[in-house]
C-alpha atoms as a PDB file:
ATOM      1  CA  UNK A   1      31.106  -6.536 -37.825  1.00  0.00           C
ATOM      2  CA  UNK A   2      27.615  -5.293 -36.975  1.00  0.00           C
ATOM      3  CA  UNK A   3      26.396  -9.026 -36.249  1.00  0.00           C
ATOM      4  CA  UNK A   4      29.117  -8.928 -34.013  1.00  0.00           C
ATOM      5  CA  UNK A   5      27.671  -6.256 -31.650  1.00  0.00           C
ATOM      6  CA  UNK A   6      24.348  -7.529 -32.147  1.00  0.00           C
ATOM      7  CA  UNK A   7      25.310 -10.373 -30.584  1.00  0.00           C
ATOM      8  CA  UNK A   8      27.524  -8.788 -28.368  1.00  0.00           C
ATOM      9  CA  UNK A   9      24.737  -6.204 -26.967  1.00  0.00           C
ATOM     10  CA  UNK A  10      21.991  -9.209 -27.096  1.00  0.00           C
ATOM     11  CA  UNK A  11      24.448 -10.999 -24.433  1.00  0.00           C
ATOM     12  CA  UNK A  12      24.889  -8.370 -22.603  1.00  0.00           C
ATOM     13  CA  UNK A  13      21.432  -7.763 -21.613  1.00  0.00           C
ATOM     14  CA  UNK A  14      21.102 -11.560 -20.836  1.00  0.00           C
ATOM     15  CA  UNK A  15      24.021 -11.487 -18.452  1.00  0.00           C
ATOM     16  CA  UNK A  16      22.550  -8.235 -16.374  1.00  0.00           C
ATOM     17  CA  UNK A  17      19.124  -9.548 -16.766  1.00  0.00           C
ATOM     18  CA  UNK A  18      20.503 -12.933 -15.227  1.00  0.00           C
ATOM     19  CA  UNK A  19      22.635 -10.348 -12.235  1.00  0.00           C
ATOM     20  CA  UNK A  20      19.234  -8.725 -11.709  1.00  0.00           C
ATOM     21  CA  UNK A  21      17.500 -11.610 -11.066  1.00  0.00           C
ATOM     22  CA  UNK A  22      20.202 -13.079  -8.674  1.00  0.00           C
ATOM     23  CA  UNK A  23      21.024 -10.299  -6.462  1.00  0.00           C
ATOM     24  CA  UNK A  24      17.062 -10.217  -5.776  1.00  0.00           C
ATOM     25  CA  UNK A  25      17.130 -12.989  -4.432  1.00  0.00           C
ATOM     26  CA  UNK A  26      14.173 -15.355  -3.009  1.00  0.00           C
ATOM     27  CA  UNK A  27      10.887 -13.373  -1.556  1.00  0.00           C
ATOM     28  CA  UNK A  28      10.889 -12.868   2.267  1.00  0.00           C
ATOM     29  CA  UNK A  29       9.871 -15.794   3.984  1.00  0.00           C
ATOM     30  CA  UNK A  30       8.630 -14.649   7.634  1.00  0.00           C
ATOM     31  CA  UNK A  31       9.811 -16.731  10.202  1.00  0.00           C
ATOM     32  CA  UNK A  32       8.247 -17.964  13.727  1.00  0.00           C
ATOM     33  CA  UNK A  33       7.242 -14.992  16.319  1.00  0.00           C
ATOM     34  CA  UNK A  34       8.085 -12.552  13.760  1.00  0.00           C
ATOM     35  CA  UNK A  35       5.590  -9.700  13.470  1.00  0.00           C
ATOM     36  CA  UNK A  36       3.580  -9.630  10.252  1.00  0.00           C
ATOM     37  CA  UNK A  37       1.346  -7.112  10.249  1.00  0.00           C
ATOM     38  CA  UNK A  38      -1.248  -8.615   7.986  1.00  0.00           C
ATOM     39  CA  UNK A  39      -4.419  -7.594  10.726  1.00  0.00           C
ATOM     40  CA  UNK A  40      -5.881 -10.862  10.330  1.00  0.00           C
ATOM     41  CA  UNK A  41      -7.123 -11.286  13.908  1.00  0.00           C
ATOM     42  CA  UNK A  42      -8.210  -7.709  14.689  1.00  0.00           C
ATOM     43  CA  UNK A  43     -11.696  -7.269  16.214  1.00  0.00           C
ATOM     44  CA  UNK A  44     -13.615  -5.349  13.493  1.00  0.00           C
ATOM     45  CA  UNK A  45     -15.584  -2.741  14.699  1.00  0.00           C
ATOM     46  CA  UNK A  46     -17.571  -0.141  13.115  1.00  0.00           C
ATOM     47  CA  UNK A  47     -16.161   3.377  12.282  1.00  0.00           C
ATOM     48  CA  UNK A  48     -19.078   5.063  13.562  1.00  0.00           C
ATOM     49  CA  UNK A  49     -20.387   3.218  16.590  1.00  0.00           C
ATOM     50  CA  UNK A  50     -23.116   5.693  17.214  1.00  0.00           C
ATOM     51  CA  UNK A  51     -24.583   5.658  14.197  1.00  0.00           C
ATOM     52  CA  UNK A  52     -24.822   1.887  14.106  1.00  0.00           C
ATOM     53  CA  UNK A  53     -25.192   1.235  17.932  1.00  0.00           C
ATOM     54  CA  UNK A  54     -29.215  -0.279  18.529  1.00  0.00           C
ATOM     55  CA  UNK A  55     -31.590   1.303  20.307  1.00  0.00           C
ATOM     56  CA  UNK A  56     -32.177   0.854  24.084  1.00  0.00           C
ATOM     57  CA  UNK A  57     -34.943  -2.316  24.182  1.00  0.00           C
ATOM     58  CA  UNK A  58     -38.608  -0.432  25.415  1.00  0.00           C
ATOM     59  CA  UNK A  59     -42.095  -2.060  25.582  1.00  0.00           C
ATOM     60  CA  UNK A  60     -43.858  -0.713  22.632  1.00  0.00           C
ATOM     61  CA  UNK A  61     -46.926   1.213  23.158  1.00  0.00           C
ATOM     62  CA  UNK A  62     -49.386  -1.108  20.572  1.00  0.00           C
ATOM     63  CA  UNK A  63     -48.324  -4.163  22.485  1.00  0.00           C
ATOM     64  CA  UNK A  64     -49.886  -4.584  26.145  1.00  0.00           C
END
């Protein structure tokens, strides 16, 4: 009897495992026009602009 409901369990768990994987289903594919949201094609810009931002140009003072 208890190889019985070895089995019995042991088919169970293949039979919701095999439900689980079904009702998934495939990963989203995104289709045409449909928004993303992956940033590829944003500008990147600094976070702090000052601190990176040049200096004005000026002539030096060693240089005539």
């Amino acid at each position: 009897m208890m190889p019985t409901v070895i089995v019995l369990l042991l088919v169970i768990v293949a039979l919701a495992a095999v439900v689980w994987v079904v009702r998934r289903g495939p990963p989203h594919v995104p289709h045409t026009g449909e928004d993303q949201d992956t940033a590829w094609n944003d500008p990147i810009t600094p976070a702090d602009e000052e601190d990176e931002a040049e200096p004005p140009l000026s002539p030096r003072e060693d240089r005539p």
